[in-house]
Protein backbone atom coordinates (compact mmCIF):
# COMPACT_ATOMS: atom_id res chain seq x y z
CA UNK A 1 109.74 173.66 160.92
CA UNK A 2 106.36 175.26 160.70
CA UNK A 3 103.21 172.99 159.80
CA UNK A 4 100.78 175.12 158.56
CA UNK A 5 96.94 173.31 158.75
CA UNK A 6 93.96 174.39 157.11
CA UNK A 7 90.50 173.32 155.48
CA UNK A 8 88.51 173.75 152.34
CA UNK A 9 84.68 173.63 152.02
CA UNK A 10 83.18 170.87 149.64
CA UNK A 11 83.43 172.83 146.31
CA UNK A 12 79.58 172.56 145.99
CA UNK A 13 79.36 174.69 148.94
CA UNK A 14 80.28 177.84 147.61
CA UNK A 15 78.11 180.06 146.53
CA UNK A 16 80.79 181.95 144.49
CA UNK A 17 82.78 179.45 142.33
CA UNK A 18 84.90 181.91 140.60
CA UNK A 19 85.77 183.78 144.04
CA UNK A 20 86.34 180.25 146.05
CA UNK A 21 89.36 179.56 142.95
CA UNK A 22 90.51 183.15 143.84
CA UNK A 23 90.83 183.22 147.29
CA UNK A 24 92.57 179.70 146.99
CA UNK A 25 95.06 180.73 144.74
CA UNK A 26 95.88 183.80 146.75
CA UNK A 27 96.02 181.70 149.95
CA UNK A 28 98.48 179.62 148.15
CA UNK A 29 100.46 182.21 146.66
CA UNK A 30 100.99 184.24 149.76
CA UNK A 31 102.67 180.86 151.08
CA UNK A 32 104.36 180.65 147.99
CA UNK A 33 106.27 184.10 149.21
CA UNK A 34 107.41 183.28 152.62
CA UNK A 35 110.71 184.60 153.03
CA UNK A 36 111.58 181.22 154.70
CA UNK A 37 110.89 177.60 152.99
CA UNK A 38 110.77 176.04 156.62
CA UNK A 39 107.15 174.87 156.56
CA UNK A 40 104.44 172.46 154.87
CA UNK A 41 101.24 173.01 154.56
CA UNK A 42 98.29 170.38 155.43
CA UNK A 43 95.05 171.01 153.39
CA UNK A 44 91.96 169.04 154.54
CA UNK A 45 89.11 169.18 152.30
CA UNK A 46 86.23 166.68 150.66
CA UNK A 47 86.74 167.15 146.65
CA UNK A 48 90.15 168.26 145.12
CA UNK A 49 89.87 172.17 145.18
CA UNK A 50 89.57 173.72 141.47
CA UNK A 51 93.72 174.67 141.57
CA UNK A 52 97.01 172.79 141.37
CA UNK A 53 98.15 171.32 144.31
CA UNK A 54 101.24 169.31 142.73
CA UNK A 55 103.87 171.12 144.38
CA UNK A 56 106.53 169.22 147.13
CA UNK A 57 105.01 171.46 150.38
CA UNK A 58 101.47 170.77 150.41
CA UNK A 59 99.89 167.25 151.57
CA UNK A 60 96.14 167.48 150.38
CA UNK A 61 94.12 165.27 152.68
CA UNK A 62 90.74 163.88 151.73
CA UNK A 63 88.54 162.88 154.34
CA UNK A 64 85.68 161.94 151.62
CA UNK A 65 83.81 158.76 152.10
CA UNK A 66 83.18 158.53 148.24
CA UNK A 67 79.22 158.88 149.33
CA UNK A 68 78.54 162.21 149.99
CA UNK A 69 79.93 161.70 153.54
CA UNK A 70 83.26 162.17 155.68
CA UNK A 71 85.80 159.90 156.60
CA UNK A 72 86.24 160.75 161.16
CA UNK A 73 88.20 159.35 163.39
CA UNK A 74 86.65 157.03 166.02
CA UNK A 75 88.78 158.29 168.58
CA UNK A 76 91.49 160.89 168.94
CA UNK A 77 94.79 159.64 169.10
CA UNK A 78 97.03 160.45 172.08
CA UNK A 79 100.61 160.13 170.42
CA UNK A 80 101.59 159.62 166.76
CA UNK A 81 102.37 156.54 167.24
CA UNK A 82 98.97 154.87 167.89
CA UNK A 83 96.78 153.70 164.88
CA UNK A 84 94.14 156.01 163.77
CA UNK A 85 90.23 154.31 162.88
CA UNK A 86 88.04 156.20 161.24
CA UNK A 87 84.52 155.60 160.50
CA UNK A 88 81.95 157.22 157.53
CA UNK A 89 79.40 159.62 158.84
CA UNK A 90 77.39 162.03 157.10
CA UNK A 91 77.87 165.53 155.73
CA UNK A 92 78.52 167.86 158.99
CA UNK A 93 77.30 171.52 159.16
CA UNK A 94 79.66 174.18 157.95
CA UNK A 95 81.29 174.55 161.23
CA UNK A 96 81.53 170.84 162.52
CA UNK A 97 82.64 169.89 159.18
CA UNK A 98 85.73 172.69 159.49
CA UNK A 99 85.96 171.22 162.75
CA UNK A 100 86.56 167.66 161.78
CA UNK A 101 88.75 168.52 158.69
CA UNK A 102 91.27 170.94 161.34
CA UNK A 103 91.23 167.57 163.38
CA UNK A 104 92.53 165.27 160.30
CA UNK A 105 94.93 167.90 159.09
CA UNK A 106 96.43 168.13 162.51
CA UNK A 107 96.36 164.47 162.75
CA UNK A 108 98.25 164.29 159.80
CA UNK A 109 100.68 166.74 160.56
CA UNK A 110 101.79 165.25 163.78
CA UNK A 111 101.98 162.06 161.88
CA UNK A 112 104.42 163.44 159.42
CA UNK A 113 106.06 165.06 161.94
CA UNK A 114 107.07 162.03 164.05
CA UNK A 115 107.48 160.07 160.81
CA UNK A 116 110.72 162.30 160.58
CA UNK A 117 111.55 162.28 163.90
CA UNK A 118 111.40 165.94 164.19
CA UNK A 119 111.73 166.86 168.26
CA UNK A 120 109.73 170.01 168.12
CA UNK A 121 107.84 172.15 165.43
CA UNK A 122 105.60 174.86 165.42
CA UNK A 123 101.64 173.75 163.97
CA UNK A 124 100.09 177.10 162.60
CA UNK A 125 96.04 177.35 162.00
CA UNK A 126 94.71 179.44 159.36
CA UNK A 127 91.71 179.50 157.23
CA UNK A 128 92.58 179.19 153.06
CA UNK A 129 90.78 181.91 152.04
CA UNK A 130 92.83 184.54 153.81
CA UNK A 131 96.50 185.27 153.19
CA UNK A 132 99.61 185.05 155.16
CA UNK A 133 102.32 187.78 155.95
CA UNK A 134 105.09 186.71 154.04
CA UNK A 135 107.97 186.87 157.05
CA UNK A 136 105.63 184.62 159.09
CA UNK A 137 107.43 181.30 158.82
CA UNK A 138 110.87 183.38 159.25
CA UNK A 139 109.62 184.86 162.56
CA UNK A 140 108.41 182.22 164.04
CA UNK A 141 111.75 179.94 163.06
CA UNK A 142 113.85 183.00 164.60
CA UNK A 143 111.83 182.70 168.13
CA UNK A 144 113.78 181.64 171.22
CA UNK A 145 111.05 178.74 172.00
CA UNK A 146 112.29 178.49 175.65
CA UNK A 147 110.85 182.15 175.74
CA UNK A 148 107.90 182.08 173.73
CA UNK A 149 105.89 178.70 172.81
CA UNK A 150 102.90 180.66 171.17
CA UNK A 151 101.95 182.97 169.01
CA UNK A 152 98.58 184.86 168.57
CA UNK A 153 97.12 187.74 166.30
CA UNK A 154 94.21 190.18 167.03
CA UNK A 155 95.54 193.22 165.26
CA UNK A 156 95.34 192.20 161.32
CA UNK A 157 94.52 193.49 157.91
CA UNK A 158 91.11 193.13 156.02
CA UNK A 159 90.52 192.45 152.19
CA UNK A 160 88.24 193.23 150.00
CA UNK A 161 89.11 191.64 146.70
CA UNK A 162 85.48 192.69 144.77
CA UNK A 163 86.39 196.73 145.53
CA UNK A 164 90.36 196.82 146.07
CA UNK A 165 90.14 198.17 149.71
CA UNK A 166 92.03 197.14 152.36
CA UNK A 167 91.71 198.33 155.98
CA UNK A 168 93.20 197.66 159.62
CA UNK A 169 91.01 196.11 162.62
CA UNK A 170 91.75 195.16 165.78
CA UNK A 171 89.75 192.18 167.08
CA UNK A 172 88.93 191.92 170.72
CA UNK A 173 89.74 187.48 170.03
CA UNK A 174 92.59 185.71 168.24
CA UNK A 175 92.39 184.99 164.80
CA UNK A 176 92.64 182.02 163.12
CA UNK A 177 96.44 182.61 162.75
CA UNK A 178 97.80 180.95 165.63
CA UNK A 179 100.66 179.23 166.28
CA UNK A 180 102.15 176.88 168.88
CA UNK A 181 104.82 175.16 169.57
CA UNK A 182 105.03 171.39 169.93
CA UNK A 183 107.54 169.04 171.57
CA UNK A 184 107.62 165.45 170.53
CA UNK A 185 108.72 162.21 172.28
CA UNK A 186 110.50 159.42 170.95
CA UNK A 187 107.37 157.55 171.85
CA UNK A 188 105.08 159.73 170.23
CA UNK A 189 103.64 161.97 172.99
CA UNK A 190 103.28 165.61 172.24
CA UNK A 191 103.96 168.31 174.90
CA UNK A 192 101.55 170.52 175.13
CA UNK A 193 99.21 167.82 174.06
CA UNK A 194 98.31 167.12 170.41
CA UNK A 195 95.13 168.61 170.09
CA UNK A 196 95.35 171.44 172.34
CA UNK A 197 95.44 173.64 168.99
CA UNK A 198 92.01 172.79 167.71
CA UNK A 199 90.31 174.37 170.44
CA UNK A 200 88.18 177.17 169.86
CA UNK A 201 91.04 179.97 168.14
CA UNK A 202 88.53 182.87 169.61
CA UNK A 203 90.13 181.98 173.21
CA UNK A 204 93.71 180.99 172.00
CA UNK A 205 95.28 183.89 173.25
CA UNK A 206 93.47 183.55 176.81
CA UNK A 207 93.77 179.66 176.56
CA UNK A 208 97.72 180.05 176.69
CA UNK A 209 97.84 182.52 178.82
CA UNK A 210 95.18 180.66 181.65
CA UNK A 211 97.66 177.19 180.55
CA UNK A 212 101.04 179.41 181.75
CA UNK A 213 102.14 178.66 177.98
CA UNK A 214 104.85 181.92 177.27
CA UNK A 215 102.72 183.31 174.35
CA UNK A 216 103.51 186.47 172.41
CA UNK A 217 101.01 188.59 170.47
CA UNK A 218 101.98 189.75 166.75
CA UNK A 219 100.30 192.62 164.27
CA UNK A 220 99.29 192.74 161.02
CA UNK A 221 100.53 188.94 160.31
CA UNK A 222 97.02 188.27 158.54
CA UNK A 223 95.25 189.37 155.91
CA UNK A 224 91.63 188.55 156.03
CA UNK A 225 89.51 188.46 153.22
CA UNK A 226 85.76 189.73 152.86
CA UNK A 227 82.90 190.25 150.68
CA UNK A 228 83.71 186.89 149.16
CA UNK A 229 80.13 185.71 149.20
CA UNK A 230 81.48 182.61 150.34
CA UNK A 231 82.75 183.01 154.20
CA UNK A 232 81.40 180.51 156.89
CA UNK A 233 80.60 183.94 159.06
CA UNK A 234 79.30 185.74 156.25
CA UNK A 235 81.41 188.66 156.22
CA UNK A 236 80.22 191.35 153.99
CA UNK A 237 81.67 193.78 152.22
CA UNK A 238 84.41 195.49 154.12
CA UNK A 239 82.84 199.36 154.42
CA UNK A 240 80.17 197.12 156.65
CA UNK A 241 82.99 195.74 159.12
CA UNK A 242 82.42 196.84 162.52
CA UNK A 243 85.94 198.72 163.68
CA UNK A 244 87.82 198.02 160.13
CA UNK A 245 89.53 201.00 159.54
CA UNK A 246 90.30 202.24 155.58
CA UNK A 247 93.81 202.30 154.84
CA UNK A 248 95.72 203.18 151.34
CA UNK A 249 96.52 200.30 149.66
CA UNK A 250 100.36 200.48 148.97
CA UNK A 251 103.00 198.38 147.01
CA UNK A 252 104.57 197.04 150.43
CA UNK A 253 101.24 195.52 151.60
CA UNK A 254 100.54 194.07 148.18
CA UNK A 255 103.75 192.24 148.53
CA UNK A 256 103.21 191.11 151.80
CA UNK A 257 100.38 189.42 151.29
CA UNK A 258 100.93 188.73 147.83
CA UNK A 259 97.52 190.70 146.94
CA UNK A 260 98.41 190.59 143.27
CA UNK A 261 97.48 186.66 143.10
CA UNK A 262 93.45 188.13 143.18
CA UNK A 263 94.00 189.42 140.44
């Protein structure tokens, strides 16, 4: 099973309305075409985002304290099976408040996790406005896990859905779509431990490697989009990317990433 986590902004946020429903949907819909139903995805936000989320693989997860504010966990759990408190604090900057919502979706996806006493799983990070390759989930079901327990991307595909373009870069950090894989006690306890995958996903790929975790590095997995007006990092429009690379935009990589759903 793959547990895919990711966070949306409070819908105020965005600066682009129209594009944040866009890049949504087409985060959703590239899910939607996995070759492989083998995953769930856990979506941590504030507000309900501005599309349908009533569909058996995705667990929304609010961590709004009905004020404004976010609901936080006192402490970090150490195994699934201890109770979680959380507390109301105040509305984070743009990257602690990502931080804290990665933290509650990966809470929640452990939770579930042990809830069905699944022994091992894979927990994938990704960010909802960019778009999965659709034979991710089946690749990373077909590993041999005693062989490889991670999975990291540097090489990946950029979007621009304002012009049409798409290009190729090659990042000299990991992306946001990593995965790892976990292994769960009976108790509760999570081998490699449970947050390990909320670190910083710039180091991932050197975090493993430093850890001795048997990590393998994949292409072209990711599509990320740009010139949205409405990225945390501000990414502009994608003929100002440093090292992204025009390529034509052909019917294969539409599918993959399901590029039609900007339309």
């Amino acid at each position: 099973m793959v547990l895919i986590v990711s966070t949306f902004g409070a819908t105020d946020r965005y600066p682009d309305q129209e594009m944040m429903a866009k890049t949504l949907r087409a985060f959703l819909g590239s899910l939607r075409r996995q070759t492989s139903g083998a995953f769930r995805l856990f979506l941590a936000g504030h507000d309900p985002p501005p599309v349908s989320l009533a569909e058996p693989w995705i667990s929304w997860i609010s961590i709004s304290d009905g004020n404004g504010g976010s609901y936080v966990p006192r402490r970090l759990p150490e195994k699934a099976s201890d109770p979680v408190a959380y507390e109301s604090s105040g509305m984070a900057d743009k990257i602690t408040d990502m931080g804290q919502k990665t933290y509650r979706a990966v809470i929640e996806a452990g939770r579930w996790a042990y809830e069905r006493e699944l022994a091992s799983f894979w927990i994938l990070r990704m960010d909802s406005d960019d778009l999965l390759c659709n034979g991710m989930v089946s690749l990373l079901m077909s590993l041999d896990r005693e062989k490889v327990q991670a999975v990291f991307n540097r090489t990946c595909h950029m979007y621009d859905p304002r012009t049409g373009e798409i290009a190729e870069k090659r990042h000299p950090w990991s992306t946001t779509v990593n995965a790892l894989h976990y292994r769960l006690s009976d108790a509760g306890a999570f081998d490699p431990e449970w947050f390990y995958h909320c670190r910083d996903h710039t180091t991932f790929w050197q975090t493993v490697r430093k850890d001795g975790i048997k990590a393998m590095e994949v292409d072209h997995t990711l599509c990320i989009t740009t010139n949205t007006g409405n990225s945390i990092s501000g990414r502009p429009e994608l003929a100002k990317e440093v090292g992204a690379r025009n390529i034509k935009l052909t019917r294969e990589l539409a599918e993959r990433y399901g590029l039609d759903g900007f339309a």
